[in-house]
N, C-alpha and C. Protein backbone atom coordinates (compact mmCIF):
# COMPACT_ATOMS: atom_id res chain seq x y z
N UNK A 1 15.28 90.77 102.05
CA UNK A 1 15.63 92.09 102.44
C UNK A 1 16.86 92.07 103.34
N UNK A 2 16.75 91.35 104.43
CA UNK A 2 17.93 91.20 105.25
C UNK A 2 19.37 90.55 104.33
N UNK A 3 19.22 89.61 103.67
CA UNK A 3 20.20 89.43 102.54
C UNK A 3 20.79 90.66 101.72
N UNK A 4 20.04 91.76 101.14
CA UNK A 4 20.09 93.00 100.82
C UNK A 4 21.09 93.68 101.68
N UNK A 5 20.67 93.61 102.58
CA UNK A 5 20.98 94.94 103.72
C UNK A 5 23.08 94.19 104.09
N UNK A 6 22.97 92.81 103.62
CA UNK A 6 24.05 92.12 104.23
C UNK A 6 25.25 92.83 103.15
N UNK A 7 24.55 92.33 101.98
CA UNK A 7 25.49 92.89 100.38
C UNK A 7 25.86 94.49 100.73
N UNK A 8 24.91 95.46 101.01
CA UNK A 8 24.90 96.28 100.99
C UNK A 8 25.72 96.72 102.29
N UNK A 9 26.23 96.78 103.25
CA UNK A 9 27.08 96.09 104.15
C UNK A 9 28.21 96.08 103.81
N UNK A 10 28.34 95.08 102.82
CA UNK A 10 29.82 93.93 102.96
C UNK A 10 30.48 94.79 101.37
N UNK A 11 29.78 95.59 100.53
CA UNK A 11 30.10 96.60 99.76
C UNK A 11 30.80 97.61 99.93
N UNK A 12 29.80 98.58 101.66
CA UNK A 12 30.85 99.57 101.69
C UNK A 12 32.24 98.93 102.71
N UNK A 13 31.97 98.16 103.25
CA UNK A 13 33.36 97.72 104.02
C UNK A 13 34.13 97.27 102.81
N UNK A 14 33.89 97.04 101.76
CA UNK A 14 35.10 96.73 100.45
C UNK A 14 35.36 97.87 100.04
N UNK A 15 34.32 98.93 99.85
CA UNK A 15 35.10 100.38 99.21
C UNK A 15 35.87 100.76 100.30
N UNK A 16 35.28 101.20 101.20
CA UNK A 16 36.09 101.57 102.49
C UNK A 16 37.95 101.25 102.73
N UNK A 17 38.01 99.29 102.45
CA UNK A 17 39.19 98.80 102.38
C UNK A 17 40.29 99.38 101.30
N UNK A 18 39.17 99.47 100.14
CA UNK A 18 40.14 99.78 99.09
C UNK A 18 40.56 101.01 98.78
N UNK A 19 39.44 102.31 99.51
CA UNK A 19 39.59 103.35 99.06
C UNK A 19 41.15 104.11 100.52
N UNK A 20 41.22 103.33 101.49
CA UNK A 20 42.04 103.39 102.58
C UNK A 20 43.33 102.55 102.79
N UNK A 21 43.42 101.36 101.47
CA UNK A 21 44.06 100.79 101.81
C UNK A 21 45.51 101.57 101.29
N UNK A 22 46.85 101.19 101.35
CA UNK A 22 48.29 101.64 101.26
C UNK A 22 48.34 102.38 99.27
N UNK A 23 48.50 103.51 99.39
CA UNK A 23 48.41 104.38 98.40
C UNK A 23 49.95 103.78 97.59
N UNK A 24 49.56 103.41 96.14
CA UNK A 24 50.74 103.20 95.01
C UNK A 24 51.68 104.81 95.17
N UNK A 25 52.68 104.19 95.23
CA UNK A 25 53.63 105.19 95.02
C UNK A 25 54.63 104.98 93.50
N UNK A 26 54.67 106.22 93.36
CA UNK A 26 55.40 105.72 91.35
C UNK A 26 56.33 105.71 91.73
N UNK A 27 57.04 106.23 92.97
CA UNK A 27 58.43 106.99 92.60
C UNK A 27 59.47 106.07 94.16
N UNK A 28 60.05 104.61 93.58
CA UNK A 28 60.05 103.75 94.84
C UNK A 28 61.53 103.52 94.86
N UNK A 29 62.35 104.86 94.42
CA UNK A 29 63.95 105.11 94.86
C UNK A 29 63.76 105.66 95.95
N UNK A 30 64.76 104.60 96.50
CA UNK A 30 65.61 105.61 97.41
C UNK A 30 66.36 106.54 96.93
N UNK A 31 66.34 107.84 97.84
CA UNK A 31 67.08 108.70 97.56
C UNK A 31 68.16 109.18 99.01
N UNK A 32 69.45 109.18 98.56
CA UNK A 32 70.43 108.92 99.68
C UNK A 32 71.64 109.84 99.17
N UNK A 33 71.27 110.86 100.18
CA UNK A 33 72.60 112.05 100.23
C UNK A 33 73.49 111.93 100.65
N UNK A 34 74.45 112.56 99.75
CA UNK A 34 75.78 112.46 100.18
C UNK A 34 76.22 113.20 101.76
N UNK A 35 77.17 112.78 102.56
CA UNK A 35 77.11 113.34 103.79
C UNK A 35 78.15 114.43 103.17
N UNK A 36 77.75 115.68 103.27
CA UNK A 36 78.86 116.78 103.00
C UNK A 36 79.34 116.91 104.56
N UNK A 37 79.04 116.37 105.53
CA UNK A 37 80.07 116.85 106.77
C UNK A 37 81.21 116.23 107.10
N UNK A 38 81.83 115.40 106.86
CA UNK A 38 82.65 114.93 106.53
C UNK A 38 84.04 115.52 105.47
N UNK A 39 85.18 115.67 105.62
CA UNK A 39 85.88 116.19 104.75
C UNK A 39 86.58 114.72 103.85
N UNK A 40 86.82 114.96 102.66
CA UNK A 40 87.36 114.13 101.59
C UNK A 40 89.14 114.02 101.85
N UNK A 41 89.54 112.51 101.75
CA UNK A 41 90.99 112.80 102.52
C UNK A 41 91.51 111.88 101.32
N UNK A 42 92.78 111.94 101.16
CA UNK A 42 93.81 110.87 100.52
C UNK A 42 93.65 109.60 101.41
N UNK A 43 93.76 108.34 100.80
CA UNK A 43 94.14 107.07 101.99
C UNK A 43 95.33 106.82 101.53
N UNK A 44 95.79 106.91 103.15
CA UNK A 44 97.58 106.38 103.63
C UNK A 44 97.15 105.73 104.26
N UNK A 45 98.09 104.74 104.42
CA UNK A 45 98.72 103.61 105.49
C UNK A 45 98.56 104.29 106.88
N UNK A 46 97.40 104.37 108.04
CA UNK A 46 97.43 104.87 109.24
C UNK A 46 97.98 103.68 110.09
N UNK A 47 98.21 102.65 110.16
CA UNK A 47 98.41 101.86 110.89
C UNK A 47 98.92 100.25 110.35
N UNK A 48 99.44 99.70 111.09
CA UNK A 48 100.22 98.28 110.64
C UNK A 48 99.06 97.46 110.19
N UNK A 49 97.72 97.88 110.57
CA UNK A 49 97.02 96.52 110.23
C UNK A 49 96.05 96.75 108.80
N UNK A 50 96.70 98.31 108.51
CA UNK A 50 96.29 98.49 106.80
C UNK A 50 96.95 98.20 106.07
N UNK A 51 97.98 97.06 106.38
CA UNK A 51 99.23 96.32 105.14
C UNK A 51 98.52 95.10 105.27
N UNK A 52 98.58 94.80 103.49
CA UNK A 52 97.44 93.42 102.97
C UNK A 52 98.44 92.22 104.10
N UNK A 53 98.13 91.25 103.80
CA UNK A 53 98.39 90.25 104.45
C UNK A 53 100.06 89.77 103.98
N UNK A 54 100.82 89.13 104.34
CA UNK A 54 102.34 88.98 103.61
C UNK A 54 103.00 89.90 103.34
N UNK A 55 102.46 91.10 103.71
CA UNK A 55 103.56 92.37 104.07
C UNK A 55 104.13 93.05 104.76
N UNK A 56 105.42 93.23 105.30
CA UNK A 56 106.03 94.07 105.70
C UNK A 56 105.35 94.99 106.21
N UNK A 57 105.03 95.65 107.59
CA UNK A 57 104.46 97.30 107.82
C UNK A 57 106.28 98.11 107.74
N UNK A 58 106.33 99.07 106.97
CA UNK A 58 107.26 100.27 106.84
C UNK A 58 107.18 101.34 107.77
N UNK A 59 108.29 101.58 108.24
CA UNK A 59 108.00 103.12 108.73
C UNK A 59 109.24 104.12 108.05
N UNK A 60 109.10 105.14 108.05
CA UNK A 60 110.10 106.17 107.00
C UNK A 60 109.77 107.29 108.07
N UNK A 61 110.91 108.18 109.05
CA UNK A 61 110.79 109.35 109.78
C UNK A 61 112.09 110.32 109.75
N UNK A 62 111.77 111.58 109.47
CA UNK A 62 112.56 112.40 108.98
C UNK A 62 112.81 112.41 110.56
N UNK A 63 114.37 113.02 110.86
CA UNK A 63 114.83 113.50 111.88
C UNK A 63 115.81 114.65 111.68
N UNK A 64 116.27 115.16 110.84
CA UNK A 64 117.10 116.45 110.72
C UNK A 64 116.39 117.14 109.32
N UNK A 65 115.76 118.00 109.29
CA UNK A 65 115.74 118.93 108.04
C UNK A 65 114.46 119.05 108.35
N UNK A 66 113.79 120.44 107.26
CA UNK A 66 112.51 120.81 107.15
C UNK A 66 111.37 119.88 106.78
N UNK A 67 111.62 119.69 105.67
CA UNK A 67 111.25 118.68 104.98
C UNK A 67 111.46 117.61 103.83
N UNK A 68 110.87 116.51 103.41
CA UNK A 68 111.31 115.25 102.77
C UNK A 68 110.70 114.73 101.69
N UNK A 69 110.41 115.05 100.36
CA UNK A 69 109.99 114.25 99.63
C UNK A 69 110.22 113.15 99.17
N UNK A 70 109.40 112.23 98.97
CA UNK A 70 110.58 110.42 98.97
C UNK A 70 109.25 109.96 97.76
N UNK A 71 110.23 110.17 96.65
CA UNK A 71 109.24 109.05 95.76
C UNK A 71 109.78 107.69 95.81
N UNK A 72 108.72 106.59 95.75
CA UNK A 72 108.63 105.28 95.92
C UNK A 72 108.48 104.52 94.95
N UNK A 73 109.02 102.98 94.21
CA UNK A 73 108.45 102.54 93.52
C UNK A 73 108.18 101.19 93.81
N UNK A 74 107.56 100.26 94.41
CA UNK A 74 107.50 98.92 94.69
C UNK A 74 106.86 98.55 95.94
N UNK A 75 106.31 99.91 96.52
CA UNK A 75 105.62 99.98 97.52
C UNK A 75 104.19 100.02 97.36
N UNK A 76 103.59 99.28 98.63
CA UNK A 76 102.66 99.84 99.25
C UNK A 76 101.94 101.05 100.10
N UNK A 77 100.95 102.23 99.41
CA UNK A 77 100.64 103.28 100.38
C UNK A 77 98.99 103.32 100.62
N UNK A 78 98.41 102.29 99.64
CA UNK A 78 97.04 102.83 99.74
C UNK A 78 96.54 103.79 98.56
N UNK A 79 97.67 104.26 97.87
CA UNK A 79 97.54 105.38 96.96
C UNK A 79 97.37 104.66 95.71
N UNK A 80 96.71 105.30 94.28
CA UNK A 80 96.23 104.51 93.54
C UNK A 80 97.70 105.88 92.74
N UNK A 81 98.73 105.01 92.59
CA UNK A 81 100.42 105.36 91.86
C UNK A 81 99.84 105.18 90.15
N UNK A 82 100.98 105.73 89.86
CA UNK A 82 101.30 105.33 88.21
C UNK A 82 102.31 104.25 88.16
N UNK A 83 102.50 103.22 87.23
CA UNK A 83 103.30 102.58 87.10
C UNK A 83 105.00 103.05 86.95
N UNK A 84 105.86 102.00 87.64
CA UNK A 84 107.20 102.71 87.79
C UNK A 84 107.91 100.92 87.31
N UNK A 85 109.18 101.52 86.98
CA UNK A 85 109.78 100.27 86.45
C UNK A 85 110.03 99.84 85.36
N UNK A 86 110.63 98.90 84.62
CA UNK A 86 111.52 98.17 86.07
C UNK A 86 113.19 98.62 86.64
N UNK A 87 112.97 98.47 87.32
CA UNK A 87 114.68 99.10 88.20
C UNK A 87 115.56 98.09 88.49
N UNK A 88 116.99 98.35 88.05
CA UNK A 88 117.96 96.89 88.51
C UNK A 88 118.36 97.84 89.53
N UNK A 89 118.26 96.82 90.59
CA UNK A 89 119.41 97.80 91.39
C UNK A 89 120.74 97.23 91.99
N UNK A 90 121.09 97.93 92.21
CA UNK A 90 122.91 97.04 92.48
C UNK A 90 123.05 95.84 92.85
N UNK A 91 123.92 94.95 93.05
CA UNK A 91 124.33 94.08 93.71
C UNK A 91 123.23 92.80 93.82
N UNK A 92 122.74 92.11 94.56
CA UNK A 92 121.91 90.94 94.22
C UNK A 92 120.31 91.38 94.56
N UNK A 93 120.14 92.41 94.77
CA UNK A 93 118.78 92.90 94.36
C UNK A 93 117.88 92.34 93.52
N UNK A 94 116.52 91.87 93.79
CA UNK A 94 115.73 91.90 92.91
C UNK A 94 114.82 93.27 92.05
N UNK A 95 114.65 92.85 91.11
CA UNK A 95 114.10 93.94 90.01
C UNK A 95 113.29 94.83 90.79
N UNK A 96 113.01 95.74 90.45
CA UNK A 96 112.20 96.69 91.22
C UNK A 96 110.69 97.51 90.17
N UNK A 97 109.72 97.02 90.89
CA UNK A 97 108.51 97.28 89.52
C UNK A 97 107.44 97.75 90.18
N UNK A 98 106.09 98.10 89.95
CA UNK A 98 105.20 98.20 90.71
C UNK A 98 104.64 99.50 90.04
N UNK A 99 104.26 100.31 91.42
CA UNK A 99 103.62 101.91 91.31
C UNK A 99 104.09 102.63 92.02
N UNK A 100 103.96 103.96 91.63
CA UNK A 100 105.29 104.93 92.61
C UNK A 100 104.06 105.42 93.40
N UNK A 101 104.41 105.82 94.43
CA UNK A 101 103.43 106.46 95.28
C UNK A 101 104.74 107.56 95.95
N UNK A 102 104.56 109.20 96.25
CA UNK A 102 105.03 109.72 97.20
C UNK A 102 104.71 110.00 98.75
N UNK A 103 105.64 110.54 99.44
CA UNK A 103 105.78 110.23 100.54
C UNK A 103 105.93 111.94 101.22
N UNK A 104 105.47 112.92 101.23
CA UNK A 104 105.86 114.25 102.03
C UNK A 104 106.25 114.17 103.58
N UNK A 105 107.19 114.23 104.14
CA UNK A 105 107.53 114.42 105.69
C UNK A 105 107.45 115.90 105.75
N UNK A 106 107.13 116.14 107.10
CA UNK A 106 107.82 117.44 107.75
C UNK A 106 107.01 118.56 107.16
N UNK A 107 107.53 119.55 107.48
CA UNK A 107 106.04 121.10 107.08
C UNK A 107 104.90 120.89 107.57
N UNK A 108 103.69 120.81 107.05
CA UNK A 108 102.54 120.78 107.49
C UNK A 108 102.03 118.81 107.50
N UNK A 109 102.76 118.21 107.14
CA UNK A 109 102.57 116.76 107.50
C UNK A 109 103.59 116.70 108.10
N UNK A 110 103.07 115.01 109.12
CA UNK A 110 103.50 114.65 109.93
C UNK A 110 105.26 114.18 109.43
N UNK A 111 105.97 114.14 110.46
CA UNK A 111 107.61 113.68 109.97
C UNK A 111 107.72 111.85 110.20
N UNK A 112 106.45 111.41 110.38
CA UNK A 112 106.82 110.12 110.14
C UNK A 112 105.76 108.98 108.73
N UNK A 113 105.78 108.49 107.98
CA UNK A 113 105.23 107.99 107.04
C UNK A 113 105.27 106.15 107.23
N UNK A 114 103.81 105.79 106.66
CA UNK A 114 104.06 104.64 106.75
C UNK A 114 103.93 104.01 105.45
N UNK A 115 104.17 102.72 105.13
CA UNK A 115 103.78 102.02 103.91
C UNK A 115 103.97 100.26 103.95
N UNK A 116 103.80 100.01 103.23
CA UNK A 116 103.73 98.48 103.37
C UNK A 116 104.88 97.86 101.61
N UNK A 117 105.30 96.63 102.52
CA UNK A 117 106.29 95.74 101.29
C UNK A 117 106.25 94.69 101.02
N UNK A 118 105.76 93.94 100.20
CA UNK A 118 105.47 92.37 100.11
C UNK A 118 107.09 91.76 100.71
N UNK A 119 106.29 90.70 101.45
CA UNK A 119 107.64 90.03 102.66
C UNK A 119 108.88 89.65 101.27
N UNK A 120 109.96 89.65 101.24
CA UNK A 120 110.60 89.26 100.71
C UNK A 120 110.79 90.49 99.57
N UNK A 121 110.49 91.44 99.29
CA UNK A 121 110.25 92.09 98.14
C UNK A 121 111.08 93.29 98.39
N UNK A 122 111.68 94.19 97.26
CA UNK A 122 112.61 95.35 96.72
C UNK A 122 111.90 96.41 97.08
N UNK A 123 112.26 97.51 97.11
CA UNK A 123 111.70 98.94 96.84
C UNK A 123 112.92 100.03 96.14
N UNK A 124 112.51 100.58 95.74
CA UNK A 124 113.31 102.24 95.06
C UNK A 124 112.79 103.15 96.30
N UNK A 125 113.99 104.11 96.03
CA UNK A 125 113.32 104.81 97.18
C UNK A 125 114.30 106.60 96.54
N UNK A 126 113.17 107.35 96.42
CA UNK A 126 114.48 108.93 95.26
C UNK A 126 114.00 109.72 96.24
N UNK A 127 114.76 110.46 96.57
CA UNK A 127 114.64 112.03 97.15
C UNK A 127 114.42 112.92 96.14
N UNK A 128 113.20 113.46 96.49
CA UNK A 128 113.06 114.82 95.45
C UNK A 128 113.41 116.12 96.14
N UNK A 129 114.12 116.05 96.99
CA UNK A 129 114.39 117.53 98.04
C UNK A 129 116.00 117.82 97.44
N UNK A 130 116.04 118.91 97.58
CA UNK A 130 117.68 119.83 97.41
C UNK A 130 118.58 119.91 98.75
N UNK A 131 117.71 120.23 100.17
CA UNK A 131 118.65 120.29 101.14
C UNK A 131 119.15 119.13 101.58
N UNK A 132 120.06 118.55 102.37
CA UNK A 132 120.62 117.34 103.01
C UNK A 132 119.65 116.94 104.22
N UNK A 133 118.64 116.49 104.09
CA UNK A 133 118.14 115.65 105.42
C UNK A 133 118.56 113.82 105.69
N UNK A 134 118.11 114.31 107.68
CA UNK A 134 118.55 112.69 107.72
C UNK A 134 117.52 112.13 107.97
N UNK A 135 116.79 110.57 107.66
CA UNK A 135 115.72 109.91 108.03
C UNK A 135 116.33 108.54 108.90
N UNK A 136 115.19 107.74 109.04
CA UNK A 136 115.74 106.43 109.50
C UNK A 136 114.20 105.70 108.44
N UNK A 137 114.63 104.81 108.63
CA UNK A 137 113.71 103.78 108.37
C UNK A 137 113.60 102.08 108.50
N UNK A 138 112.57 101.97 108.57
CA UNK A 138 112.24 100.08 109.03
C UNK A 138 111.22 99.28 108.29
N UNK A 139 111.39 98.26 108.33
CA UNK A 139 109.99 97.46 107.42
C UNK A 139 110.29 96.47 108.77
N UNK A 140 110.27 96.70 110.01
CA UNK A 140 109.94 95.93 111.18
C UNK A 140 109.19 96.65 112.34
N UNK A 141 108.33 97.82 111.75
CA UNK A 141 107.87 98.76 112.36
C UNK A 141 106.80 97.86 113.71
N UNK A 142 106.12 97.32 113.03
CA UNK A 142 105.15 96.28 114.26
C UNK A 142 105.85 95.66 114.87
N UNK A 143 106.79 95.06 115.28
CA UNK A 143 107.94 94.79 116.17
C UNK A 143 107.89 95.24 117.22
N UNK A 144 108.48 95.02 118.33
CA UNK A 144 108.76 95.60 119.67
C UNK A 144 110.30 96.82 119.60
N UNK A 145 111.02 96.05 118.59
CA UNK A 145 112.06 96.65 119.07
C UNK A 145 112.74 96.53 117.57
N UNK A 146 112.26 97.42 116.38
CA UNK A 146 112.71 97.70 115.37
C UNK A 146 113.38 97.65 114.97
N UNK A 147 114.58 96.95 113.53
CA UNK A 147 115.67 97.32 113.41
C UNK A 147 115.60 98.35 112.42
N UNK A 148 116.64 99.65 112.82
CA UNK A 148 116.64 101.24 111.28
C UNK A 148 117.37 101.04 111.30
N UNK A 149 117.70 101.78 109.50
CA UNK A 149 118.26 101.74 109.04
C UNK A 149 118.73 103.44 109.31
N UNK A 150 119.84 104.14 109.05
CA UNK A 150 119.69 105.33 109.40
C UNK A 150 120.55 106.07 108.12
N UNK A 151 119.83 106.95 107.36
CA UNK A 151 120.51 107.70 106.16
C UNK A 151 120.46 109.23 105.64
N UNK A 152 121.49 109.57 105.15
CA UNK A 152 121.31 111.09 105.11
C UNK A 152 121.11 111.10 103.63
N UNK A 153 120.23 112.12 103.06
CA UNK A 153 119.61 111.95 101.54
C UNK A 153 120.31 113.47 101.46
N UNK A 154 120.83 113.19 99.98
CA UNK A 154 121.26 114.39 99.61
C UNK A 154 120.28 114.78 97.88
N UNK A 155 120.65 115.53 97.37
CA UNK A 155 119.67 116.09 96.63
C UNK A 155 120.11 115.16 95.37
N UNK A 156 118.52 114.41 94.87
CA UNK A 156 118.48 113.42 93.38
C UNK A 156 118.90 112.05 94.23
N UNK A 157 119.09 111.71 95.34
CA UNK A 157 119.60 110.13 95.51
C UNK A 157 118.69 109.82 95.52
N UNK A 158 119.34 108.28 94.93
CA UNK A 158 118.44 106.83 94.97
C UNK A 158 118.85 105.89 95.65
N UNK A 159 118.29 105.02 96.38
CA UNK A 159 118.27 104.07 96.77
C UNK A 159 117.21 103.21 96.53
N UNK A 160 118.16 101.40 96.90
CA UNK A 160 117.19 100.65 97.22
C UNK A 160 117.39 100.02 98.03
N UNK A 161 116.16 98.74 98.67
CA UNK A 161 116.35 98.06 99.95
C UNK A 161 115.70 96.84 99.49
N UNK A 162 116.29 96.15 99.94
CA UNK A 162 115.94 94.46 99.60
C UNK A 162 114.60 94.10 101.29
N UNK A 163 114.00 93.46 101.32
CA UNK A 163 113.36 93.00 102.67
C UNK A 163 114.48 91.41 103.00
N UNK A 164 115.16 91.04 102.27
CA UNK A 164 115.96 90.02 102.89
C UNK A 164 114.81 88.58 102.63
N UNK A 165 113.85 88.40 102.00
CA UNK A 165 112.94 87.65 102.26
C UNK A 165 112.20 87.26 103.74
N UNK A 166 112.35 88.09 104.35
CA UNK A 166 111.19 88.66 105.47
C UNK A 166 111.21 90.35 105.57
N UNK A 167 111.53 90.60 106.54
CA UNK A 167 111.33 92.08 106.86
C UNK A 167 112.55 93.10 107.23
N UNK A 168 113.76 92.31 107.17
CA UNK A 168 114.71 93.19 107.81
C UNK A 168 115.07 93.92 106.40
N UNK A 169 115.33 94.93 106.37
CA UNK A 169 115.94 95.93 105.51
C UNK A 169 117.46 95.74 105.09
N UNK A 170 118.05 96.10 103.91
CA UNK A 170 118.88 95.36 103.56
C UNK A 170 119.26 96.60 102.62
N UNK A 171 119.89 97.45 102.63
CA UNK A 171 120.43 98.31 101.33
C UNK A 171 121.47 97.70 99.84
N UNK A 172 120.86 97.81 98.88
CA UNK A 172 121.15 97.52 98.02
C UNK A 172 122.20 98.08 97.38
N UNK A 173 123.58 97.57 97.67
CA UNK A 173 124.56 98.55 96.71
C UNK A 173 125.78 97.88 95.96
């Protein structure tokens, strides 16, 4: 009888376990929302230490006119470009190839732009604006003490710039 009473016992402490123990769940995704507070942005070049490694940091800053459109081809912006190229450009220049990425100064963006240039490497550089503005620009921007280049863009020019096989800027003509 006492054997009885033990089974009978050690039974409901097994239903008990099983009927309490951790409930099957069917449904064992995570489910993970998107944060809508946050706004969706383009990625640019905010800073020298978003140029890959062996590149040049650029800086490009309008100083006379409203504003500046500067299409690019051989640059670095972060921007996922269409292919551009290839470009001879004057004088002992190397070829010029890559992805164009643009560049807006001035109006409701800021009047200074950054981008990145593999050390040693070319860029194109077109004005898509009609009025005469002047910019400067550097691919020694992380530097202490920069060397610019300083140019007035008139409406449809092109240019290019050699990096010199490091970083100093070098106009191609």
């Amino acid at each position: 009888m006492k054997n009885l009473f033990l089974i009978y016992i050690l039974a409901c402490m097994t239903s008990l376990f099983l009927f309490t123990s951790c409930e099957e769940n069917t449904d064992q995704a995570i489910k993970v929302k998107p944060d809508t507070t946050k706004e969706i942005t383009t990625r640019t070049i905010e800073d020298c230490e978003d140029c890959p490694n062996v590149h040049c940091c650029c800086a490009i800053e309008l100083l006379d006119g409203e504003t500046a459109d500067l299409l690019f081809c051989g640059v670095y912006t972060a921007m996922i470009g269409t292919p551009c190229g290839p470009f001879t450009p004057p004088g002992n220049c190397p070829t010029v190839s890559g992805t164009s990425s643009t560049i807006s100064l001035g109006g409701s963006n800021p009047t200074r732009g950054l981008f990145c240039v593999g050390t040693g490497g070319a860029f194109r550089l077109e004005y898509l604006g009609v009025e005469t503005v002047s910019i400067r620009i550097t691919c020694q921007y992380d530097d202490v003490t920069p060397d610019w280049e300083y140019i007035n863009l008139e409406e449809d020019d092109v240019l290019y710039f050699d990096s010199n096989g490091g970083c100093f800027l070098i106009e191609c003509n």
